[in-house]
Protein backbone atom coordinates (compact mmCIF):
# COMPACT_ATOMS: atom_id res chain seq x y z
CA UNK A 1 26.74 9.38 9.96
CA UNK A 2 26.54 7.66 6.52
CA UNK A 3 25.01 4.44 8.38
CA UNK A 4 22.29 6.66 9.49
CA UNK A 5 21.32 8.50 6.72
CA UNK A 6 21.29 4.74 5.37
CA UNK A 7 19.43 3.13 7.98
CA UNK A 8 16.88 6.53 7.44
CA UNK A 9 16.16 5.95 3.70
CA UNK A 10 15.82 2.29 4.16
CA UNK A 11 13.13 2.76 6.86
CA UNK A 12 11.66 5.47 4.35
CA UNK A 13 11.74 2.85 1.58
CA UNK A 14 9.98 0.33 4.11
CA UNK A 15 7.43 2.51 5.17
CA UNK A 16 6.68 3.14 1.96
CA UNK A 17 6.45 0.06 0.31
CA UNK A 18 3.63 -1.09 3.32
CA UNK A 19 1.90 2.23 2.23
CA UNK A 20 1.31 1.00 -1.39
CA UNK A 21 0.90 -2.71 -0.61
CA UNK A 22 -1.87 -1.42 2.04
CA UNK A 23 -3.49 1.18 -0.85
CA UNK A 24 -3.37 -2.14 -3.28
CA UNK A 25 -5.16 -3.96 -0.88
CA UNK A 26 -7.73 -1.55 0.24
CA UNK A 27 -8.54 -0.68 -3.70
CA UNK A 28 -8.28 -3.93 -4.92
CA UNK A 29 -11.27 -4.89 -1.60
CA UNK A 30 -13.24 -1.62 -2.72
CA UNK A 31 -13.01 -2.52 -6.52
CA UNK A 32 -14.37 -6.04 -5.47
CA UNK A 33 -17.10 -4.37 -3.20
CA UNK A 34 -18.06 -2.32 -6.23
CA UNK A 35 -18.13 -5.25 -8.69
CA UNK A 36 -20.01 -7.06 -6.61
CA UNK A 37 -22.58 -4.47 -6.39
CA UNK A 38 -22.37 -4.23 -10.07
CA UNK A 39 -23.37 -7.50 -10.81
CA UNK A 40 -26.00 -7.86 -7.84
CA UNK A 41 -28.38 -5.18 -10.09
């Protein structure tokens, strides 16, 4: 039972972790979009 509570928090952890890299990503693109735009006017 321990193993899977483990197993379960270290998939939670996983999940996680690919949620923020995936937020970093898509507001580091959209930052970059917007600078852009910045900088075309």
């Amino acid at each position: 039972m321990s193993i899977a509570v483990h197993l379960s928090s270290y998939n939670c952890q996983c999940s996680y972790r690919i949620t923020q890299n995936m937020s970093a990503k898509y507001l580091s693109r959209s930052h970059n979009e917007i600078y852009s735009n910045t900088q075309a006017t």
